[in-house]
Protein backbone atom coordinates (compact mmCIF):
# COMPACT_ATOMS: atom_id res chain seq x y z
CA UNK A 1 69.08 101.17 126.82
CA UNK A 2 71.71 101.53 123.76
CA UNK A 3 71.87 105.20 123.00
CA UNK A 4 68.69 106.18 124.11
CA UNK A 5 68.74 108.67 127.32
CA UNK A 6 66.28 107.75 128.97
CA UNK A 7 65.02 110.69 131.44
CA UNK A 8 64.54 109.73 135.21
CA UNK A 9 62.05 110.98 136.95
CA UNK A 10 62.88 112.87 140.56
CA UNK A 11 62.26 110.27 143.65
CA UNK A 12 60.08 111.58 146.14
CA UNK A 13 61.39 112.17 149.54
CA UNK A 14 59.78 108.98 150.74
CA UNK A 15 61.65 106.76 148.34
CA UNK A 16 65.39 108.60 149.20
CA UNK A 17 67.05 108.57 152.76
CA UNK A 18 68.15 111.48 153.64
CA UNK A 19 69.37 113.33 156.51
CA UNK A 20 67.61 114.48 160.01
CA UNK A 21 65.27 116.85 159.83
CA UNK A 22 66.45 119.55 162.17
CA UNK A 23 69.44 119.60 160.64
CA UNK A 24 71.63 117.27 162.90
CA UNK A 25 73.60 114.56 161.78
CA UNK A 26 73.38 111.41 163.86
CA UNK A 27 74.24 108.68 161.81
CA UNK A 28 77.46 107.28 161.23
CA UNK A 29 76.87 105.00 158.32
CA UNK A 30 76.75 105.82 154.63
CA UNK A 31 73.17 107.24 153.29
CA UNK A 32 72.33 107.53 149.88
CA UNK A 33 71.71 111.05 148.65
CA UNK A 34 69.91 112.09 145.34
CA UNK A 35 71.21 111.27 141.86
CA UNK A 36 69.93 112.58 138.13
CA UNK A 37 72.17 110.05 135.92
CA UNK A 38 70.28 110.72 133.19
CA UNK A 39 68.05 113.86 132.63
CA UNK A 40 67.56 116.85 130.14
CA UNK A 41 68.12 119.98 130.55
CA UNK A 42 65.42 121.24 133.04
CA UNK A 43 65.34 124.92 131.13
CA UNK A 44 63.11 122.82 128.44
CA UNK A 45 60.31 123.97 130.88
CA UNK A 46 60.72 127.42 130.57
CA UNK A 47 58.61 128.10 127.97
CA UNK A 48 55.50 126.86 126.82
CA UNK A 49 54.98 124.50 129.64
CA UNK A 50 53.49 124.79 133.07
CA UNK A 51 55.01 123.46 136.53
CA UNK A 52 53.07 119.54 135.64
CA UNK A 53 54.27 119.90 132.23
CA UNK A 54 50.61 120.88 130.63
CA UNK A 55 50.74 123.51 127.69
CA UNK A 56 50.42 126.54 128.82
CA UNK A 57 47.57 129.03 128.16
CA UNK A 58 49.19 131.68 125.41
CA UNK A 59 46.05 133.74 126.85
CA UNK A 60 46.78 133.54 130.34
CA UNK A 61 48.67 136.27 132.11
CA UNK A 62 52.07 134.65 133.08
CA UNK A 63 52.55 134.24 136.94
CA UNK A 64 54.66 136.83 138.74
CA UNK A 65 57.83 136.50 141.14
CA UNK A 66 56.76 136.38 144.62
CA UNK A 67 59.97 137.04 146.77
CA UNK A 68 57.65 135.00 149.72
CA UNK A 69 57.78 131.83 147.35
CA UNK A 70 61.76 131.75 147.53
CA UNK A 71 63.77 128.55 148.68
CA UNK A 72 66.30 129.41 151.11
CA UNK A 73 69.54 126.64 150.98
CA UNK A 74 72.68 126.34 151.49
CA UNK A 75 75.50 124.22 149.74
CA UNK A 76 78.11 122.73 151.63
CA UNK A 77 81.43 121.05 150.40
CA UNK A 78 82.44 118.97 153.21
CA UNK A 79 82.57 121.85 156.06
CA UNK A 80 83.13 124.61 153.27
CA UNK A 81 80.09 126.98 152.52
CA UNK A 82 80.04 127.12 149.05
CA UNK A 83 76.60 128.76 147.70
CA UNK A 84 74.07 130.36 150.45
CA UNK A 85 70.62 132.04 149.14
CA UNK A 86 69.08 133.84 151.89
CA UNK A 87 67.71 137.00 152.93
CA UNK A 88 70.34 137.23 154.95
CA UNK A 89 73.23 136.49 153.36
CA UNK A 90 72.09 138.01 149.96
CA UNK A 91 70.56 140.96 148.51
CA UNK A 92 67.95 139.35 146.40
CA UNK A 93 65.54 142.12 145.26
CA UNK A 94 64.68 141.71 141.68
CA UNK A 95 64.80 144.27 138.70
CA UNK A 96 62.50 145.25 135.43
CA UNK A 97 65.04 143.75 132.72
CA UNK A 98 65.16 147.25 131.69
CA UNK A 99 66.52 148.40 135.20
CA UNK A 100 68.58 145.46 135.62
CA UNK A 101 71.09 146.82 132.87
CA UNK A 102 72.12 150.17 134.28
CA UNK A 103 73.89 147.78 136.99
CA UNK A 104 74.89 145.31 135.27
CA UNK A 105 78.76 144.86 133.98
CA UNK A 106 80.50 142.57 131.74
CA UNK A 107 81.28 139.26 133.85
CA UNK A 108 78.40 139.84 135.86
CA UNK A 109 76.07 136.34 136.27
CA UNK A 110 71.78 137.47 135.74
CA UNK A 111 69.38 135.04 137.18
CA UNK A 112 65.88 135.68 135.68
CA UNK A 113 63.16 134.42 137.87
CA UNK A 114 59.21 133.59 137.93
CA UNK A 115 57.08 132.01 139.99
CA UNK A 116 56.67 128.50 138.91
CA UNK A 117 59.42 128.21 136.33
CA UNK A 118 63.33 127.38 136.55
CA UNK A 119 65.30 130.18 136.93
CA UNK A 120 67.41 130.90 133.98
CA UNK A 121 70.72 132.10 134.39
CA UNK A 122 73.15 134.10 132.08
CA UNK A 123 76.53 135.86 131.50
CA UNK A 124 76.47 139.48 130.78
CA UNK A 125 78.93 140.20 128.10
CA UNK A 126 78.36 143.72 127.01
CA UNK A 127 76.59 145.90 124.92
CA UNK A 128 73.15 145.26 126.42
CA UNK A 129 73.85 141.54 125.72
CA UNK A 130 74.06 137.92 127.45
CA UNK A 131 75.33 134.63 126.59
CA UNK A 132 73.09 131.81 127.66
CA UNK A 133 71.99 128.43 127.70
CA UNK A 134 68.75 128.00 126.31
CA UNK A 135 67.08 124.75 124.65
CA UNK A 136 70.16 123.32 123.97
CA UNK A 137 71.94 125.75 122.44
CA UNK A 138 74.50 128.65 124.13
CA UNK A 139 72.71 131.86 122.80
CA UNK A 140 73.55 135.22 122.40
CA UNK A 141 70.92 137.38 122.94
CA UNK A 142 69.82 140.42 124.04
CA UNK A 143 69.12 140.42 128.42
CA UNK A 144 65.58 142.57 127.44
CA UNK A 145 64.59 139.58 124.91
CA UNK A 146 66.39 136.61 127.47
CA UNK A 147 64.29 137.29 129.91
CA UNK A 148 60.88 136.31 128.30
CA UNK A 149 59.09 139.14 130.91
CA UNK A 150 60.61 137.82 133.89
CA UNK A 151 62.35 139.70 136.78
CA UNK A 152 65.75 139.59 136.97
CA UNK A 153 68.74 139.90 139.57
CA UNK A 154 72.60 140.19 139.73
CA UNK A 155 73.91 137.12 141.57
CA UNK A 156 77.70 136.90 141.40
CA UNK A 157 77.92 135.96 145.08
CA UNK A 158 75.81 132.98 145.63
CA UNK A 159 78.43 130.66 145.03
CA UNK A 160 81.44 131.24 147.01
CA UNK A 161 84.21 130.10 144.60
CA UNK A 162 86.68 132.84 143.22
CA UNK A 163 85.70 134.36 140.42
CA UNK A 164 87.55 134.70 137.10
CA UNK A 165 88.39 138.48 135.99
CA UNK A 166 85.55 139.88 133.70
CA UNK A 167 87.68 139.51 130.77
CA UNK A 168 87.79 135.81 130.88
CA UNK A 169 84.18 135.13 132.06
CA UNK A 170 82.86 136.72 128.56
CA UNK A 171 85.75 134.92 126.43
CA UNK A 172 84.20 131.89 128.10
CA UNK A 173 80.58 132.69 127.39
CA UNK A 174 81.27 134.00 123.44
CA UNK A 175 83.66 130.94 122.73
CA UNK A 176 80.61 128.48 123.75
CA UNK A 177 78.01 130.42 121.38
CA UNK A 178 76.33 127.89 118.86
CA UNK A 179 77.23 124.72 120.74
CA UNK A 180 74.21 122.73 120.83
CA UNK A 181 72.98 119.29 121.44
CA UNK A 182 75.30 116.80 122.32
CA UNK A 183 78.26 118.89 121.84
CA UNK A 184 77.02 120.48 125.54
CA UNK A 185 79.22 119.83 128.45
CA UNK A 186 75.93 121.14 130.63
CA UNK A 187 72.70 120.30 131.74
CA UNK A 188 71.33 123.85 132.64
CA UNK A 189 71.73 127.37 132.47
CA UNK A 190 73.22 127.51 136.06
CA UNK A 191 75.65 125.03 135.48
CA UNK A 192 77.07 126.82 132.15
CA UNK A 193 77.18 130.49 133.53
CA UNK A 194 78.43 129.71 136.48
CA UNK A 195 81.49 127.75 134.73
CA UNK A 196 81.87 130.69 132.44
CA UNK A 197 82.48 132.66 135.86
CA UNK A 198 84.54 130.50 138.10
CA UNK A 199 86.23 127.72 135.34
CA UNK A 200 85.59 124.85 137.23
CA UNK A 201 84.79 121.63 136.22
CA UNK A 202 82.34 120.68 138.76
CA UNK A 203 79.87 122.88 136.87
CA UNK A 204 79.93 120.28 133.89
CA UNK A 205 78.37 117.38 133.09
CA UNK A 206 80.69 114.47 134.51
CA UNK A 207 82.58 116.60 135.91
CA UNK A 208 83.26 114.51 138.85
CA UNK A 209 83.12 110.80 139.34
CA UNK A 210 79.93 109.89 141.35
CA UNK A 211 81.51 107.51 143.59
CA UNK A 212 81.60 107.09 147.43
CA UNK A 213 80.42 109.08 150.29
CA UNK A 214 78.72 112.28 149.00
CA UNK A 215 80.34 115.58 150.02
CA UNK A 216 77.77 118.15 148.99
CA UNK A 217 75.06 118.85 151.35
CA UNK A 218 72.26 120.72 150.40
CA UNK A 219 70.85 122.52 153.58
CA UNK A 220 66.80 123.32 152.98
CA UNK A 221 66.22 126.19 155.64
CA UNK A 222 62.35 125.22 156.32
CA UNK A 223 62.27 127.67 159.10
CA UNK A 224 64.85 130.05 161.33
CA UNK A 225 65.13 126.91 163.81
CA UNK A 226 64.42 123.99 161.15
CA UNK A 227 66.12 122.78 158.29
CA UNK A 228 66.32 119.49 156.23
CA UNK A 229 69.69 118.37 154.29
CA UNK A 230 70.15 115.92 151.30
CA UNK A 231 73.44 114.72 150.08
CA UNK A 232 74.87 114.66 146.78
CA UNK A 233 78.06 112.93 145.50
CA UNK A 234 78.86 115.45 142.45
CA UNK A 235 77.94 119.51 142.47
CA UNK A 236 75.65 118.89 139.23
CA UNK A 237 73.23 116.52 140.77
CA UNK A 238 73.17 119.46 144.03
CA UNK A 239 71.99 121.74 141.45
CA UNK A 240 69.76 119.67 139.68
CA UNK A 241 67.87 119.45 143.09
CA UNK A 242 68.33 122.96 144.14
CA UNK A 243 66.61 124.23 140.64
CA UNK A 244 63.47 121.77 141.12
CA UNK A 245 63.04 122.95 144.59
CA UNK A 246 63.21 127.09 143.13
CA UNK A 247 60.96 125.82 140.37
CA UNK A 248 58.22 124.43 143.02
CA UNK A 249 58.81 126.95 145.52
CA UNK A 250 58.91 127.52 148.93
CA UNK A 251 55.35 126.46 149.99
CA UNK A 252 55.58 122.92 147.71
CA UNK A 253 58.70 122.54 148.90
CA UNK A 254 57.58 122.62 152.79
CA UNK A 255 54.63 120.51 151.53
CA UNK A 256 56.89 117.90 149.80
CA UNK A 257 59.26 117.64 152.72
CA UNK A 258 56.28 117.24 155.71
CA UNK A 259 54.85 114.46 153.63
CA UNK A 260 58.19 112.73 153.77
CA UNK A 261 58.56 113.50 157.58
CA UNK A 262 55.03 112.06 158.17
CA UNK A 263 55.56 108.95 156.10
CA UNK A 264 58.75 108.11 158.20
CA UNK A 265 56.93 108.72 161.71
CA UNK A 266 54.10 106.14 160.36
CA UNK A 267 56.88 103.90 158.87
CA UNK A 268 58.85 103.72 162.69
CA UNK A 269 55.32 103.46 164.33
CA UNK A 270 54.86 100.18 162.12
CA UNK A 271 58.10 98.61 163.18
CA UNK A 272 57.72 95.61 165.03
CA UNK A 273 58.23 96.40 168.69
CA UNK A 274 57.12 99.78 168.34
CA UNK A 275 55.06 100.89 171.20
């Protein structure tokens, strides 16, 4: 391979054992979760490209948010709740850009989202402005211009850590303007604002040591009875997978996972001695 980074494409849910389906653990044994050892940032996507990767039409009307199309998770740490997007446990109406900044205050984390695209995140700094990571580079632009047309939210509570004071979330952000390329310590826009928020090292690339039993568990809720978890043995592979299931959306998502459920029924039914 030398020093070529070569990008992995995402297994399928057929290919990667994962946990039960209804959400109960019954296995005692390890199981192998989902790794990205080597991948680009997944914000390349944002513009110019459609979900399959196609050129988009510069014609076209650009799809809208649909609140319906959300993917509702939680992260776990061990036993410790440490991110939860629902619309229970979050407020997670979305704002006109223009709207978004008579709330917003310095410190405060902006997801901007669209149906069928990553959501980009970013650190509000002041002055109308945000500090974010955008095709490899840490930006400083202006929120109206960062968020392309999208919608946009204030999500400092999703993740569960203690924050920083405001002070030291925006030193973070500025000191990290013009850092590009391979001087980077992250793969996405998530994983930078939310270090510039809560300083920890998790958020970075290699930030942990991906060895052992994984301790993140990424709880899919597929319905209020039903849910499907994958494992993860470092926080940036958990969010790797949580931003390609919000860039597929809710509906793919559900699609993607009863594929996998059906393949493993038809794969037990196979077994010899199966009646």
């Amino acid at each position: 391979m030398g020093n070529q980074m070569d990008k992995l494409s995402h297994l399928s849910y057929a290919e990667v054992p994962t946990v039960d389906p209804n959400g109960v653990d019954t296995e005692e044994g390890p199981r192998i979760g989902v790794s990205y050892i080597f991948s680009n940032d997944d914000d390349e996507l944002e513009e110019g490209c459609t979900v399959d990767g196609s050129d988009k039409d510069p014609n076209r009307e650009e799809k809208q948010y649909d609140p319906r199309d959300e993917v509702e998770c939680a992260v776990y740490y061990r036993d410790e709740c440490i991110y939860e997007k629902s619309v229970k446990s979050a407020n997670l109406e979305v704002y006109s850009p223009e709207n978004l900044l008579n709330k917003c205050k310095a410190g405060d984390l902006v997801e901007f989202v669209a149906t069928g695209q990553f959501p980009h995140w970013a650190v509000y700094v002041g002055d109308f402005q945000v500090v974010h990571l955008h095709r490899a580079e840490v930006k400083n632009s202006f929120l109206t211009d960062a968020s392309q047309g999208r919608r946009c939210r204030i999500v400092n509570d999703l993740y569960k850590f203690k924050a920083l004071g405001p002070d030291m979330v925006v030193q973070n952000a500025m000191e990290q303007v013009g850092l590009k390329d391979r001087e980077l310590s992250w793969r996405n826009s998530e994983g930078f604002a939310a270090w510039c928020r809560f300083g920890k090292r998790e958020f970075k690339m290699g930030g942990e040591i991906r060895i052992g039993k994984q301790p993140y568990r990424l709880k899919i809720f597929m319905s209020e009875k039903h849910s499907h978890v994958l494992e993860f043995q470092s926080l940036e592979d958990m969010i790797m997978e949580k931003r390609r299931n919000d860039h597929l959306g809710r509906t793919a998502v559900l699609k993607e996972l009863a594929t996998h459920f059906s393949s493993v029924e038809q794969s037990k039914s196979e077994e010899p001695g199966a009646d």
